[in-house]
C-alpha atoms as a PDB file:
ATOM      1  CA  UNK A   1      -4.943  14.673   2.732  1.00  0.00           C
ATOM      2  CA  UNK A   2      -1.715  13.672   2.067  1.00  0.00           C
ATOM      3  CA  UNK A   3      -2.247  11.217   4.369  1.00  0.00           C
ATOM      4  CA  UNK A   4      -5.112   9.877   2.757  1.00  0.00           C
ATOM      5  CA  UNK A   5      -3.071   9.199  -0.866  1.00  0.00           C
ATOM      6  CA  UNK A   6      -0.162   7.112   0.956  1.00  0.00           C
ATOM      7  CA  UNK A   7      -2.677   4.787   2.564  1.00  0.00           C
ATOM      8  CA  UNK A   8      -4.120   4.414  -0.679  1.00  0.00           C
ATOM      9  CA  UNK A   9      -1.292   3.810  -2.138  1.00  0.00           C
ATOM     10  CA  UNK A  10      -0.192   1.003   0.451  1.00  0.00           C
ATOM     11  CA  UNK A  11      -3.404  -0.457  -0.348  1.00  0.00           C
ATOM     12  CA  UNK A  12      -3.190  -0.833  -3.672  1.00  0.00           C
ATOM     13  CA  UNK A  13       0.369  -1.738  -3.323  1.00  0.00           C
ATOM     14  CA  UNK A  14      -1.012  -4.439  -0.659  1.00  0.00           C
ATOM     15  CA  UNK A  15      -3.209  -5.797  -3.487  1.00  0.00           C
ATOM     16  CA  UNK A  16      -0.313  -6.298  -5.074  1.00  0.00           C
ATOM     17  CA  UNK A  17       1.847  -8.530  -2.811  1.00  0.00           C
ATOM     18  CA  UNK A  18      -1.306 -10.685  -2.226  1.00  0.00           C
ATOM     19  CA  UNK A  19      -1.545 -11.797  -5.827  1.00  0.00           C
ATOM     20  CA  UNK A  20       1.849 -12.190  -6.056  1.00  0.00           C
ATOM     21  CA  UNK A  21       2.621 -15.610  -4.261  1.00  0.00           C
ATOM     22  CA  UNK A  22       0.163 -17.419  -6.265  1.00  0.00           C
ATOM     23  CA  UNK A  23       1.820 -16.285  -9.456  1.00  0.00           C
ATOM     24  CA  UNK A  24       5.018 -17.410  -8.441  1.00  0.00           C
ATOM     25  CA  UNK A  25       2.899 -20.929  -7.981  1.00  0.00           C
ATOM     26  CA  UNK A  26       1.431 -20.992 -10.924  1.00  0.00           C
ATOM     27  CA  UNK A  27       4.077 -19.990 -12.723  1.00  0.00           C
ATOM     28  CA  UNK A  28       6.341 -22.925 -11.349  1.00  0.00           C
ATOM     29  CA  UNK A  29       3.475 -25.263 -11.778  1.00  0.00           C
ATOM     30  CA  UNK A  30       3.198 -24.593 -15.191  1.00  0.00           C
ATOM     31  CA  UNK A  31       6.635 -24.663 -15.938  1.00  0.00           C
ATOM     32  CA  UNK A  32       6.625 -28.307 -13.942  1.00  0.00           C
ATOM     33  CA  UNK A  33       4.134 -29.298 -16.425  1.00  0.00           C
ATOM     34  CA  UNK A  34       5.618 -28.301 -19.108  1.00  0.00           C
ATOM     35  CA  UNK A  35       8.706 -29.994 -18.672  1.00  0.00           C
ATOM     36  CA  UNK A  36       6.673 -33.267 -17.972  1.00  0.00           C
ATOM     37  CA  UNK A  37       4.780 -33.431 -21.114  1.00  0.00           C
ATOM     38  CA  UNK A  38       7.626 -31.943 -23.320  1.00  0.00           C
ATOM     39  CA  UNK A  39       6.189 -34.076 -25.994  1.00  0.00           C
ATOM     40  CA  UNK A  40       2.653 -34.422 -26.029  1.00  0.00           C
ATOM     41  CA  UNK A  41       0.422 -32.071 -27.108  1.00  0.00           C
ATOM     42  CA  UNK A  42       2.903 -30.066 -28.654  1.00  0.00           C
ATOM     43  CA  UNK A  43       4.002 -28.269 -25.247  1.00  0.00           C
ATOM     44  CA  UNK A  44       7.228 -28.179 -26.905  1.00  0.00           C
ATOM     45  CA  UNK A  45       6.543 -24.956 -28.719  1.00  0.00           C
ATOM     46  CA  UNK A  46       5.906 -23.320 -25.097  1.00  0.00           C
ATOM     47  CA  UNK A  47       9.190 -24.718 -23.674  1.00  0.00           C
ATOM     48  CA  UNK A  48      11.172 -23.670 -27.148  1.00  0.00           C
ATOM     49  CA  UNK A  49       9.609 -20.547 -27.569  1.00  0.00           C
ATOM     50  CA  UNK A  50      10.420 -19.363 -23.925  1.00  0.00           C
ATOM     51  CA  UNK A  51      14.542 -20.517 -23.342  1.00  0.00           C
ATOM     52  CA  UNK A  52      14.942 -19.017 -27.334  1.00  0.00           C
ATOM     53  CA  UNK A  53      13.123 -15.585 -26.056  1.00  0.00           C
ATOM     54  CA  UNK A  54      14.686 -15.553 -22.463  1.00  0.00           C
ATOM     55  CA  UNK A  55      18.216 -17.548 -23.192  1.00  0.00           C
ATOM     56  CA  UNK A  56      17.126 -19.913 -20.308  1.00  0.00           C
ATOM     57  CA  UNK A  57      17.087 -23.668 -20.301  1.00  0.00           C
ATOM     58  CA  UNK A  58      15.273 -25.563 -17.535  1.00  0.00           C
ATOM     59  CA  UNK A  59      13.526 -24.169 -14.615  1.00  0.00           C
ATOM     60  CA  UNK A  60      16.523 -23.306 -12.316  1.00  0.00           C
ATOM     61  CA  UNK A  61      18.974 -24.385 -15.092  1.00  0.00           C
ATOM     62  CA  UNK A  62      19.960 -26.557 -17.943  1.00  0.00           C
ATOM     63  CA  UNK A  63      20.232 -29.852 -15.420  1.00  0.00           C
ATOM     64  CA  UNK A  64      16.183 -29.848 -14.722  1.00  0.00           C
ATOM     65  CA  UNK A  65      15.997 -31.578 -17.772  1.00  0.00           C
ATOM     66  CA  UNK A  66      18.257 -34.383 -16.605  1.00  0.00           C
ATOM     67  CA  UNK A  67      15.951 -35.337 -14.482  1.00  0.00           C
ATOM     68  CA  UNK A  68      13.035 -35.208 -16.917  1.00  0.00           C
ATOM     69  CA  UNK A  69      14.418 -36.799 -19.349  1.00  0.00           C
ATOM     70  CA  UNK A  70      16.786 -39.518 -17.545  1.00  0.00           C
ATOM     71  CA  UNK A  71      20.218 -38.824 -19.693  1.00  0.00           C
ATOM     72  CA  UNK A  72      22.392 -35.937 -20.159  1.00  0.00           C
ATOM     73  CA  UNK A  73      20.351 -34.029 -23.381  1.00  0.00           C
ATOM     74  CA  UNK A  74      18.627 -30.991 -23.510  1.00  0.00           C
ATOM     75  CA  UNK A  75      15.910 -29.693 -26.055  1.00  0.00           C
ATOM     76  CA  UNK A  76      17.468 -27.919 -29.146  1.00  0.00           C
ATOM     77  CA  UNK A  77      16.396 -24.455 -27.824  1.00  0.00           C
ATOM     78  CA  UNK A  78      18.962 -24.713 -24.715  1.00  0.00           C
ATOM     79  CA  UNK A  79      21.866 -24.253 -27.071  1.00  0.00           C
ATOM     80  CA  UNK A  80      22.951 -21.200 -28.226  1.00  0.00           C
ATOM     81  CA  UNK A  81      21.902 -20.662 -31.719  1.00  0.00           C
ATOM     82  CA  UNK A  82      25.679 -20.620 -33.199  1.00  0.00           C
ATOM     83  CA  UNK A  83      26.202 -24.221 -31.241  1.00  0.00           C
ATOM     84  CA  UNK A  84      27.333 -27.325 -32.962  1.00  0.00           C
ATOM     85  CA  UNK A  85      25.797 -29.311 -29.987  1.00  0.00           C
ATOM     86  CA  UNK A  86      22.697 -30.244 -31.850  1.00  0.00           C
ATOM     87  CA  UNK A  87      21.741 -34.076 -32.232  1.00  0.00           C
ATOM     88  CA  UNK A  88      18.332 -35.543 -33.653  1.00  0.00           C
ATOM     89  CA  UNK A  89      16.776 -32.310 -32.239  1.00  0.00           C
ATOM     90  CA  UNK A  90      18.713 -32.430 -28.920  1.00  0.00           C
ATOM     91  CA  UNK A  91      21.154 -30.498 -27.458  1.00  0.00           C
ATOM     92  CA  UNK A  92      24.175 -32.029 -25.965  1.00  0.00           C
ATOM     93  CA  UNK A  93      24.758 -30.731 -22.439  1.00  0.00           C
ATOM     94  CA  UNK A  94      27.673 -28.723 -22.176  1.00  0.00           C
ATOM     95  CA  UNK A  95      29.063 -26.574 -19.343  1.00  0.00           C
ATOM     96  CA  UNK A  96      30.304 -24.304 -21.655  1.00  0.00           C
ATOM     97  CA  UNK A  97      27.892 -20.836 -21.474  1.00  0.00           C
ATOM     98  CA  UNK A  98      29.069 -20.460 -25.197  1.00  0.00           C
ATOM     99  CA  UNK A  99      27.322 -23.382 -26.281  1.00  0.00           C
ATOM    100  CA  UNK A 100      24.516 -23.669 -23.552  1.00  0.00           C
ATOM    101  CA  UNK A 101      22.436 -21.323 -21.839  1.00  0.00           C
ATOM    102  CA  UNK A 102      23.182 -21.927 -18.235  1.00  0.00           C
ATOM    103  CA  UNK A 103      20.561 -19.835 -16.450  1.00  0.00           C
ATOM    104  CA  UNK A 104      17.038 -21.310 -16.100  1.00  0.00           C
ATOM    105  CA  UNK A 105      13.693 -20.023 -17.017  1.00  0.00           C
ATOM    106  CA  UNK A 106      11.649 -19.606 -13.654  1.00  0.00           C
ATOM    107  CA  UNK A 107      13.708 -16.356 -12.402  1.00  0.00           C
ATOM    108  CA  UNK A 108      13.608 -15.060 -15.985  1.00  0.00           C
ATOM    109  CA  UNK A 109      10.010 -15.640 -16.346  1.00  0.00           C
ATOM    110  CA  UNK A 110       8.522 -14.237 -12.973  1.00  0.00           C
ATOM    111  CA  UNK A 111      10.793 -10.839 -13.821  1.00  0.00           C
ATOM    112  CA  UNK A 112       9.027 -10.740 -17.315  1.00  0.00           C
ATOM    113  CA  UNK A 113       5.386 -11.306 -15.307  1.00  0.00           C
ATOM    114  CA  UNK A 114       6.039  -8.951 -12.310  1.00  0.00           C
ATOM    115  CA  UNK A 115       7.310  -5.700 -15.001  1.00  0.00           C
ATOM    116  CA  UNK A 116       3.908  -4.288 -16.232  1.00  0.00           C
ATOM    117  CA  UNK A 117       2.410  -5.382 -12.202  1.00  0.00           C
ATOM    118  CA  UNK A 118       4.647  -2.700 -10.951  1.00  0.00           C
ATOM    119  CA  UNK A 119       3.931  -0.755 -13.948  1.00  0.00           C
ATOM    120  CA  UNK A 120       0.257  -1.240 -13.092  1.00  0.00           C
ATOM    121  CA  UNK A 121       0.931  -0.430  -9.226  1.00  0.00           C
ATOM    122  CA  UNK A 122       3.012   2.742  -9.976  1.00  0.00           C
ATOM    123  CA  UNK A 123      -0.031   3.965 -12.708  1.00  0.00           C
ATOM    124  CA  UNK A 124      -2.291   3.052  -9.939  1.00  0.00           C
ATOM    125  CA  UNK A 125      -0.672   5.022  -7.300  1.00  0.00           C
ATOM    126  CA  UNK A 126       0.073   7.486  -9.691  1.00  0.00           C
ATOM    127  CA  UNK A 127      -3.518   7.763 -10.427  1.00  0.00           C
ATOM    128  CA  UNK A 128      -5.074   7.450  -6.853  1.00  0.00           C
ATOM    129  CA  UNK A 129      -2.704  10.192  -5.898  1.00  0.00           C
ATOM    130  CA  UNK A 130      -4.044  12.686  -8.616  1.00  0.00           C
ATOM    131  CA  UNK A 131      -7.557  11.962  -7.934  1.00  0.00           C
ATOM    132  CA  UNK A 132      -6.582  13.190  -4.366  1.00  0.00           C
ATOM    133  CA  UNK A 133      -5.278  16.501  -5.573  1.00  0.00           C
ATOM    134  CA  UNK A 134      -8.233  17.135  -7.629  1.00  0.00           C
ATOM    135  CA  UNK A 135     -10.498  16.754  -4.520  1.00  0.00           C
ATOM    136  CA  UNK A 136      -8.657  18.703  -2.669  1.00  0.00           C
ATOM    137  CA  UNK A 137      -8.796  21.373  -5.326  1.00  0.00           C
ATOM    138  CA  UNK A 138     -12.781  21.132  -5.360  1.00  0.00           C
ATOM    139  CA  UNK A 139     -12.769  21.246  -1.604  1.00  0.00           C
ATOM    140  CA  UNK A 140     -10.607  24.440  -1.694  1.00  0.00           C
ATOM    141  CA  UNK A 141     -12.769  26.154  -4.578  1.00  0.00           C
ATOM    142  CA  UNK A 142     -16.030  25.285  -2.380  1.00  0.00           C
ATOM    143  CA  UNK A 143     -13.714  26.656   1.057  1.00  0.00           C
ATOM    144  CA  UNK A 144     -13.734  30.044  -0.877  1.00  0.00           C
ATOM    145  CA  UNK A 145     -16.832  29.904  -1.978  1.00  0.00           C
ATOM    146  CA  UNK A 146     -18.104  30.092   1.195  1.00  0.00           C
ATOM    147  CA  UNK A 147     -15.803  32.217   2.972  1.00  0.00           C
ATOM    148  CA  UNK A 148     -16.232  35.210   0.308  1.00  0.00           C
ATOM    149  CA  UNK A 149     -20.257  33.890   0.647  1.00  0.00           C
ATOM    150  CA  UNK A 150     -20.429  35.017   3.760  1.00  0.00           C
ATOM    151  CA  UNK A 151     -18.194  38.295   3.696  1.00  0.00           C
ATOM    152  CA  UNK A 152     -21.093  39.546   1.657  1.00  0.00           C
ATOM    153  CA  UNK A 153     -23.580  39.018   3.608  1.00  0.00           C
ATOM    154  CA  UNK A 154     -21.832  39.927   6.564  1.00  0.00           C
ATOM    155  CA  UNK A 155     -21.388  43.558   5.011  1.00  0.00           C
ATOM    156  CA  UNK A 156     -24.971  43.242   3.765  1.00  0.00           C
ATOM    157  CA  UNK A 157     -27.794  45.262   6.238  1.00  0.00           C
ATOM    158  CA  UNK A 158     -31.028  46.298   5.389  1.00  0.00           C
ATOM    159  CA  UNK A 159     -32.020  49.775   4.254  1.00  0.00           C
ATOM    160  CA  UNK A 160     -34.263  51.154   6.858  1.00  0.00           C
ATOM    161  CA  UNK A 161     -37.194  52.464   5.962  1.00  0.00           C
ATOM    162  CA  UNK A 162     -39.616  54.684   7.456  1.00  0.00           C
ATOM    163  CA  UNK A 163     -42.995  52.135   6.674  1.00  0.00           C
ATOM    164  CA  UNK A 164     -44.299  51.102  10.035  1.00  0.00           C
ATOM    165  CA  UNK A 165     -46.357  48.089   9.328  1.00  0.00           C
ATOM    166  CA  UNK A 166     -49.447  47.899  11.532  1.00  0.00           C
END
């Protein structure tokens, strides 16, 4: 039986690593986007909201943006809060980790994601495996059942009687 619980277990863990990859897409797709359209349809607040919650700038880091954007400026929420970098809204890129956060979003982002999945897969497994035990519990209970079942009829005879039938 124990057996039985690990393969479930490497199934549901299986389940796992197949819906993996295609989070990591969509996840880096999104964040493509995003940095795209930094200023239409207020996608901004996406963007600002995640580097202020994560302390990320950029995708793999604060020089993503260059690219974006054409010149050497980063949005606002790349600087560290304390920073006198700021200009019309924009952040001044700086080397400095003091002033700018130097570590990008993507890696940050996918470790936020993936947390409650292995949560999930550990409750699963968890879960699967004590749904096991209770079977086998059942299956032991109905085991002596059966055996003590038929001890007593095995000690059981009939009476004899002296009533001949005809």
């Amino acid at each position: 039986m124990i057996l039985v619980g690990v393969i479930i277990f490497e199934v549901f863990l299986g389940f796992g690593m197949v819906y993996e990859a295609p989070l990591y897409k969509d996840v880096k797709n999104t964040m493509d986007n995003g940095m795209e359209n930094y200023h239409v349809n207020n996608t901004h607040h996406f963007w600002d909201g995640l580097q202020k919650e994560l302390k990320c700038c950029g995708i793999a880091g604060p020089t993503d943006w260059f690219a974006t954007w054409g010149e050497q400026r980063l949005p606002q929420s790349c600087c560290v809060h304390n920073s006198t970098q700021f200009h019309h809204g924009l952040c001044m890129y700086d080397t400095n980790p003091a002033r700018v956060y130097q570590s990008g979003c993507y890696l940050k982002a996918i470790s936020v994601l993936e947390r409650p999945l292995i949560e999930r897969m550990v409750g699963l497994g968890i879960i699967a495996l004590q749904i096991i035990q209770l079977i086998n519990i059942v299956l032991v209970a109905i085991l002596l059942y059966m055996v003590k079942n038929r001890e007593n009829q095995a000690s059981w005879s009939p009476k004899p009687t002296n009533n001949v039938y005809p």
